[in-house]
PDB file of N, CA and C in Angstrom:
ATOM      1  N   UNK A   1      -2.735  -6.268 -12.890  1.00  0.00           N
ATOM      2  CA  UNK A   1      -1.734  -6.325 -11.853  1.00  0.00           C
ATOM      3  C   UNK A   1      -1.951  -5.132 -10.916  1.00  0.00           C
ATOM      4  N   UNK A   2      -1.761  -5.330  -9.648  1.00  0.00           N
ATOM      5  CA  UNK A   2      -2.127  -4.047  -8.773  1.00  0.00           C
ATOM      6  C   UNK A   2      -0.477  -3.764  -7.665  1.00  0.00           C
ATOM      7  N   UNK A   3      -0.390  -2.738  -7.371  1.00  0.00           N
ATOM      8  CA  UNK A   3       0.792  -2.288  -6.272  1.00  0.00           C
ATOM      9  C   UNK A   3      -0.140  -1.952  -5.145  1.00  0.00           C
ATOM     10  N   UNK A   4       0.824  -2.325  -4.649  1.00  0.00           N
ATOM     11  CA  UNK A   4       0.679  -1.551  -2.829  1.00  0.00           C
ATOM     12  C   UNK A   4       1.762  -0.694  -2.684  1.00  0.00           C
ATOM     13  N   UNK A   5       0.860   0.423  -2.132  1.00  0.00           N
ATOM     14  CA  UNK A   5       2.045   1.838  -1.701  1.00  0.00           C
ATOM     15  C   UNK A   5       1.750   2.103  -0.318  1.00  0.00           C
ATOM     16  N   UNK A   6       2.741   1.835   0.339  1.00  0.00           N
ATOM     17  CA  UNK A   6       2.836   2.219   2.022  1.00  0.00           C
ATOM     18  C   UNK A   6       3.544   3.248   2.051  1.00  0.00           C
ATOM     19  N   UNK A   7       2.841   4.342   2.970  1.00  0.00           N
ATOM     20  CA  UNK A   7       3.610   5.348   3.298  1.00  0.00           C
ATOM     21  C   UNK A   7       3.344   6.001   4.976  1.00  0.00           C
ATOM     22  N   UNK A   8       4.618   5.948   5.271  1.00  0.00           N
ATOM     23  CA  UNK A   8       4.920   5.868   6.733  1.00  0.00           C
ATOM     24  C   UNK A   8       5.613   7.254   6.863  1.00  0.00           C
ATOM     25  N   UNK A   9       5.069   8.370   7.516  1.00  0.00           N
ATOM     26  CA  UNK A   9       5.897   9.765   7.731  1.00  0.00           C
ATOM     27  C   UNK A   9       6.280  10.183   6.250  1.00  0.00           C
ATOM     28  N   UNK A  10       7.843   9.915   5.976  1.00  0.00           N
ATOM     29  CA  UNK A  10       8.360  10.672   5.243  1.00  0.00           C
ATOM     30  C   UNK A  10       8.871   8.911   3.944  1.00  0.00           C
ATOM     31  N   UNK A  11       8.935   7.928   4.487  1.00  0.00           N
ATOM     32  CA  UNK A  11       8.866   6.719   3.929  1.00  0.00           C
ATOM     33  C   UNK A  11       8.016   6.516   3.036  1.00  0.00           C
ATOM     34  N   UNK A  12       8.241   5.753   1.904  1.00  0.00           N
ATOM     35  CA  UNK A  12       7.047   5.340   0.601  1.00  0.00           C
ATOM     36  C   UNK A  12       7.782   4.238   0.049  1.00  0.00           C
ATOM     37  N   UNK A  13       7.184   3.247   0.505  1.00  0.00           N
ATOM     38  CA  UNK A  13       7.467   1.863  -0.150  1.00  0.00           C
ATOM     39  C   UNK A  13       6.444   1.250  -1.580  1.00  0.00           C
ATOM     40  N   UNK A  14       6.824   1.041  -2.224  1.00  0.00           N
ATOM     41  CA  UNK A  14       6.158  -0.029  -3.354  1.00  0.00           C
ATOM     42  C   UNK A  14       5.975  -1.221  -3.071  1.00  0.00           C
ATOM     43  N   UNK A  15       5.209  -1.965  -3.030  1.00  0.00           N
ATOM     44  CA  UNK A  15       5.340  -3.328  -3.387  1.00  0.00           C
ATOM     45  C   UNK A  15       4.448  -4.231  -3.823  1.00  0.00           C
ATOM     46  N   UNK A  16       4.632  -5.045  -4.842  1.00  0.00           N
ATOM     47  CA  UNK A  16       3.665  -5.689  -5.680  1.00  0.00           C
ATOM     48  C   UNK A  16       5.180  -6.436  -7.008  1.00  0.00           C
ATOM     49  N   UNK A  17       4.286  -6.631  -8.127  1.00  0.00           N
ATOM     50  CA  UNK A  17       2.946  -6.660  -8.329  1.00  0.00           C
ATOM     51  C   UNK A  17       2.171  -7.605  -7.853  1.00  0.00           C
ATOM     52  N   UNK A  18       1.088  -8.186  -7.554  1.00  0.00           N
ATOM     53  CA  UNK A  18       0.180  -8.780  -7.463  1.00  0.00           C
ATOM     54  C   UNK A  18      -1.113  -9.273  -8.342  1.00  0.00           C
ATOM     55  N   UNK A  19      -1.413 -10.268  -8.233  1.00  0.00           N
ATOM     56  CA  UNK A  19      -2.698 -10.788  -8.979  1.00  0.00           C
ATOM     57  C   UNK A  19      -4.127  -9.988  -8.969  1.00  0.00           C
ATOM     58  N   UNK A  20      -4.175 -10.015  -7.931  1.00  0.00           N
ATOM     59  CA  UNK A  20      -5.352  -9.046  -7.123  1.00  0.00           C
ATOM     60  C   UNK A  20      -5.163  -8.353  -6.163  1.00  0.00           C
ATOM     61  N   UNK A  21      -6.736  -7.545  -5.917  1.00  0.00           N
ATOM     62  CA  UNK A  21      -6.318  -6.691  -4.584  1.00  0.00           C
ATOM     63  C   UNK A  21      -6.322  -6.957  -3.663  1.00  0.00           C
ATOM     64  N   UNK A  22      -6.883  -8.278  -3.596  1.00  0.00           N
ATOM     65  CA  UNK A  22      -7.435  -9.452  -2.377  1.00  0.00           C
ATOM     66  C   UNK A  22      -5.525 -10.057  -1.832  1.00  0.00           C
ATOM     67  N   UNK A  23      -4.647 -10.258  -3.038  1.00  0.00           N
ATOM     68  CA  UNK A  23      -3.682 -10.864  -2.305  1.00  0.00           C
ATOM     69  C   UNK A  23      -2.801  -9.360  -2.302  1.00  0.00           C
ATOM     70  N   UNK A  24      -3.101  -8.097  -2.281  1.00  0.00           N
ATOM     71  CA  UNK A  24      -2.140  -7.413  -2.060  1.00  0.00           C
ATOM     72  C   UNK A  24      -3.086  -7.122  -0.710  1.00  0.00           C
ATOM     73  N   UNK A  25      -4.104  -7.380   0.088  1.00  0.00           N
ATOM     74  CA  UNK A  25      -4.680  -6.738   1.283  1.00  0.00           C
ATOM     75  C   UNK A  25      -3.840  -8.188   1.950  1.00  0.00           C
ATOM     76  N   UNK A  26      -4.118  -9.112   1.649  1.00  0.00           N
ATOM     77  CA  UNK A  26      -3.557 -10.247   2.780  1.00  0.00           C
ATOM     78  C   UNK A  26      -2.375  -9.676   3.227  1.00  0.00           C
ATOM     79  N   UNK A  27      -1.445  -8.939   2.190  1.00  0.00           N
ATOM     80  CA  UNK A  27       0.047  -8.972   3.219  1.00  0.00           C
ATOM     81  C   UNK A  27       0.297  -7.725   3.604  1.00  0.00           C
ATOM     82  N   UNK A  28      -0.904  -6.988   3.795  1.00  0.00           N
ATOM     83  CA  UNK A  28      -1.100  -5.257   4.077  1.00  0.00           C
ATOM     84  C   UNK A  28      -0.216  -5.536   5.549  1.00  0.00           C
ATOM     85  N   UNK A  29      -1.996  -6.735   6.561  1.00  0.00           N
ATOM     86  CA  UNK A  29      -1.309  -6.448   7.723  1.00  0.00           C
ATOM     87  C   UNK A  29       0.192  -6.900   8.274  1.00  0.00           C
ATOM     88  N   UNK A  30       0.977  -7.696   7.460  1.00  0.00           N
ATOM     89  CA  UNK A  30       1.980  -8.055   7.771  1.00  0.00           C
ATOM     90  C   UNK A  30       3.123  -7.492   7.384  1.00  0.00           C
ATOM     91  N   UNK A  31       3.492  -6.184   6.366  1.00  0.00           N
ATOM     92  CA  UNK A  31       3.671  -5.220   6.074  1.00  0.00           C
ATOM     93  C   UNK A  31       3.885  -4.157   6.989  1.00  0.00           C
ATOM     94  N   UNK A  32       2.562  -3.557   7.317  1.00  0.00           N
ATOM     95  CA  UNK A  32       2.481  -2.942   8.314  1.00  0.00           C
ATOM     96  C   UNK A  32       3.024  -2.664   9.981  1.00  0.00           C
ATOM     97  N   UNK A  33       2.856  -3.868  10.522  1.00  0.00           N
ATOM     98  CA  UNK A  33       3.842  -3.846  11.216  1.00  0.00           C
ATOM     99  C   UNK A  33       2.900  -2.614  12.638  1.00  0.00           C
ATOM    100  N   UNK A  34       3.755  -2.934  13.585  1.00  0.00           N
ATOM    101  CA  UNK A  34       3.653  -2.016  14.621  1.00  0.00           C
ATOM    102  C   UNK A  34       3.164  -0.284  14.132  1.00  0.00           C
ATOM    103  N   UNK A  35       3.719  -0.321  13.173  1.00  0.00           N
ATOM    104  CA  UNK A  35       3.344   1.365  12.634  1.00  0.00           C
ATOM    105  C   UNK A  35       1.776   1.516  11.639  1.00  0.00           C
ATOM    106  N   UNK A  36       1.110   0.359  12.292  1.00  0.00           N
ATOM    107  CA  UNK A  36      -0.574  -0.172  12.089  1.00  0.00           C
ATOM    108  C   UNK A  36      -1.323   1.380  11.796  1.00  0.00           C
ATOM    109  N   UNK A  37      -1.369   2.637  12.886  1.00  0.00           N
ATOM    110  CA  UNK A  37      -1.863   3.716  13.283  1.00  0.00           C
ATOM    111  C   UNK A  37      -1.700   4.926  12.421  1.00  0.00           C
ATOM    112  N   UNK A  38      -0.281   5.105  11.925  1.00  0.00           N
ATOM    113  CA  UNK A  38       0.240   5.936  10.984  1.00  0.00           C
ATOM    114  C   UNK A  38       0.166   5.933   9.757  1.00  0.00           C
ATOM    115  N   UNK A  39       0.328   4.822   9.560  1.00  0.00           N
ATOM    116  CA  UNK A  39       0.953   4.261   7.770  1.00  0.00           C
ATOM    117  C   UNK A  39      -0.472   4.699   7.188  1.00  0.00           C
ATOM    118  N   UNK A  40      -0.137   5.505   5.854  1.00  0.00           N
ATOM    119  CA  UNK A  40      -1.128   5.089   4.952  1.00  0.00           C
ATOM    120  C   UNK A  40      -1.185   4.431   3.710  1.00  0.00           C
ATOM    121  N   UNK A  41      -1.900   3.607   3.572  1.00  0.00           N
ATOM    122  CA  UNK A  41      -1.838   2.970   2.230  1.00  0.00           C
ATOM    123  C   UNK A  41      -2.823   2.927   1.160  1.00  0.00           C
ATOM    124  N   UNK A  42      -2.217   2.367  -0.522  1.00  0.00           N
ATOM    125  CA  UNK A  42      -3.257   2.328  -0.909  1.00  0.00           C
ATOM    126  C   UNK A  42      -2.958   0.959  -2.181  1.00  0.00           C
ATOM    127  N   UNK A  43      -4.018   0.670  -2.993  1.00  0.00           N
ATOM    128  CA  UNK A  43      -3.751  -0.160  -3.759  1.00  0.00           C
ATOM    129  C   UNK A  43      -4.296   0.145  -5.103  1.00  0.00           C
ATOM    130  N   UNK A  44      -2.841   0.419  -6.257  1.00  0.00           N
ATOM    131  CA  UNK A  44      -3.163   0.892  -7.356  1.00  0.00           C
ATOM    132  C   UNK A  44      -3.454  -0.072  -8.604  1.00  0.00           C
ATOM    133  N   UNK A  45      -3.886  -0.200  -9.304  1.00  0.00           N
ATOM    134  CA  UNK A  45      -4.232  -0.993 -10.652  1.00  0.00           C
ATOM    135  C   UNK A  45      -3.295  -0.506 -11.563  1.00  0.00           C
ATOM    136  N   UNK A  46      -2.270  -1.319 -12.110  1.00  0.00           N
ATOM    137  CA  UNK A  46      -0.944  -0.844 -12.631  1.00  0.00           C
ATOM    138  C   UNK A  46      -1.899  -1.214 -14.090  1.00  0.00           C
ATOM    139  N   UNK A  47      -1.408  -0.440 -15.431  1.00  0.00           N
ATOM    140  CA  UNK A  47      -1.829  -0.356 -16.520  1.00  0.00           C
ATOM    141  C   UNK A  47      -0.696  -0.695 -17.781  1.00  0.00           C
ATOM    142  N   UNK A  48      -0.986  -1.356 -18.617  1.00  0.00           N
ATOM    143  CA  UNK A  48       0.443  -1.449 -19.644  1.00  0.00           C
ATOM    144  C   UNK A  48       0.115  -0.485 -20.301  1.00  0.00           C
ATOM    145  N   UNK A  49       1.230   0.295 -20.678  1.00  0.00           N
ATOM    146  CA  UNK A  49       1.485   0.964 -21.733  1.00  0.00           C
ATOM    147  C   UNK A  49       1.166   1.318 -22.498  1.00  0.00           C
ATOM    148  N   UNK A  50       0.237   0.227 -23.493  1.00  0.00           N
ATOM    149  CA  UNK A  50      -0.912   0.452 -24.136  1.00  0.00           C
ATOM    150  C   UNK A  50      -2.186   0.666 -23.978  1.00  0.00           C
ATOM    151  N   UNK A  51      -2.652   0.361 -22.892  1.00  0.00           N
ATOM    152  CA  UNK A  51      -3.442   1.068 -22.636  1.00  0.00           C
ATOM    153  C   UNK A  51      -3.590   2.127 -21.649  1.00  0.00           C
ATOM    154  N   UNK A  52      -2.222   3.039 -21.363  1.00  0.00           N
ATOM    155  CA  UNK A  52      -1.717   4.039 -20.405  1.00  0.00           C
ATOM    156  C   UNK A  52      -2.071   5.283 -21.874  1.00  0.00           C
ATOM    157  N   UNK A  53      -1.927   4.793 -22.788  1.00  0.00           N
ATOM    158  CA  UNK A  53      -1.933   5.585 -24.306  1.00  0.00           C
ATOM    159  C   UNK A  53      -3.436   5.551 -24.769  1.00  0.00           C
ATOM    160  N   UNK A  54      -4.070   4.833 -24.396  1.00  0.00           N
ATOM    161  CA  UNK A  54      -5.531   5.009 -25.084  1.00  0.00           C
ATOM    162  C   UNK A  54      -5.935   5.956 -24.104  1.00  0.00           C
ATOM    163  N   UNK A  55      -5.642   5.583 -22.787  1.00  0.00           N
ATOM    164  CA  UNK A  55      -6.774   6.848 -21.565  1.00  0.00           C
ATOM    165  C   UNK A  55      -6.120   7.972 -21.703  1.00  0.00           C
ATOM    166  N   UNK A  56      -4.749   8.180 -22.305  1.00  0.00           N
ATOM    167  CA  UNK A  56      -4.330  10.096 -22.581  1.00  0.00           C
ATOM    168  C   UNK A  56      -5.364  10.391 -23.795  1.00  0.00           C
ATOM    169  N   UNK A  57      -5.356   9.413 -24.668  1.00  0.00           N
ATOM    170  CA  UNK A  57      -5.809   9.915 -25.718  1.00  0.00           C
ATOM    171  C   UNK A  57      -7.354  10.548 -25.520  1.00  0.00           C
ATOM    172  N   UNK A  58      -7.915   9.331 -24.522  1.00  0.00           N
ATOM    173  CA  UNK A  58      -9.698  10.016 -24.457  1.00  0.00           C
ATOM    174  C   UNK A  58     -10.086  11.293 -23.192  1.00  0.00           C
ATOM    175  N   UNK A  59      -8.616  11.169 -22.740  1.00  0.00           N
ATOM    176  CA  UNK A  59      -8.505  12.643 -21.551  1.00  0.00           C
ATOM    177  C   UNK A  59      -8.174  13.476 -22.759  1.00  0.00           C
ATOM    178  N   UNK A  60      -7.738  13.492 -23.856  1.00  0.00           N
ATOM    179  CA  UNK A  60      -7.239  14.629 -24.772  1.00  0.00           C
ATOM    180  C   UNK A  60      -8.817  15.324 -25.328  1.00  0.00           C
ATOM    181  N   UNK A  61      -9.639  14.023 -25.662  1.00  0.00           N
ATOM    182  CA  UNK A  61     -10.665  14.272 -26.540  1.00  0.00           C
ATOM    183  C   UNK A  61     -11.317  14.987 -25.572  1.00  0.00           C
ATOM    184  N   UNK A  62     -11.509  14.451 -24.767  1.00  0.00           N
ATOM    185  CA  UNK A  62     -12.863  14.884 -23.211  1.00  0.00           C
ATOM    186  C   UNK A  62     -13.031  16.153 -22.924  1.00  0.00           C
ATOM    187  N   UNK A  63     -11.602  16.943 -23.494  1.00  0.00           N
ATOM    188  CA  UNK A  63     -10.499  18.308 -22.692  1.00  0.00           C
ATOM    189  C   UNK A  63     -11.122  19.075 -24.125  1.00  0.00           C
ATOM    190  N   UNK A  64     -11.231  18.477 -25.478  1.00  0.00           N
ATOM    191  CA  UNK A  64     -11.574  19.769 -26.768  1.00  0.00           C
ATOM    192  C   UNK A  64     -13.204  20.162 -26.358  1.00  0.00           C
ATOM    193  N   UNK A  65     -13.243  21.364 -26.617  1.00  0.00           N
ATOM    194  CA  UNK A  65     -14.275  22.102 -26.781  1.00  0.00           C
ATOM    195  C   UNK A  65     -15.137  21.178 -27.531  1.00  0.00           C
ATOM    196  N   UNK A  66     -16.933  21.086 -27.472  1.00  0.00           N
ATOM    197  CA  UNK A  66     -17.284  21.139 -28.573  1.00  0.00           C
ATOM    198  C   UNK A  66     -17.445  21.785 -29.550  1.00  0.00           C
ATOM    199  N   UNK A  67     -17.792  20.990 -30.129  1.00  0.00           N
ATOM    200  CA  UNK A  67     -17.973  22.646 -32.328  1.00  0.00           C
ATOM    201  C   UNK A  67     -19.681  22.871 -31.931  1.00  0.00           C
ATOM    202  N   UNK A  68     -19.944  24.084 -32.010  1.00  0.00           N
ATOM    203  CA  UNK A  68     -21.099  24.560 -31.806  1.00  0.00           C
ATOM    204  C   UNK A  68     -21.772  24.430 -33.138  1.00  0.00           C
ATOM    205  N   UNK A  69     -22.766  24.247 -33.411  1.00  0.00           N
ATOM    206  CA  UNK A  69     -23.728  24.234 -34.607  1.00  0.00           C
ATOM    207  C   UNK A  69     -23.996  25.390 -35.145  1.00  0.00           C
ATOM    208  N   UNK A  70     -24.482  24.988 -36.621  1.00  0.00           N
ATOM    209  CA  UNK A  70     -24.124  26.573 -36.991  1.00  0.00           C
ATOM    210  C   UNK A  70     -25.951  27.036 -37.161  1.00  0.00           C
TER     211      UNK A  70
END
């Protein structure tokens, strides 16, 4: 599932979820709107839970030192 995050000045909209990134770009430009020039956006890949818990876990491992040989 992916979001779209528009952000206009001081504005930050969500909106999704979506199937793909293909149908969250179709309704970018209609979204957008006159404020085409400013807005920035982006499109995130939303993650369940379970696997929001496996990628801390291998950022935990990635982060230990290795054990030096003796």
């Amino acid at each position: 599932m992916y979001l779209l995050t528009i952000r206009d000045g001081l504005q930050t909209r969500h909106i999704g979820p979506y199937d793909s990134p293909a149908h969250a770009a179709a309704d970018l430009d209609t979204l957008l709107g006159p404020n085409r020039e400013r807005a920035r956006w982006w499109i995130h890949e939303l993650e369940s839970p379970a696997d929001a818990g496996r990628s801390e876990e291998t950022e935990q491992r990635s982060d230990r030192p290795a054990a030096l040989a003796a």
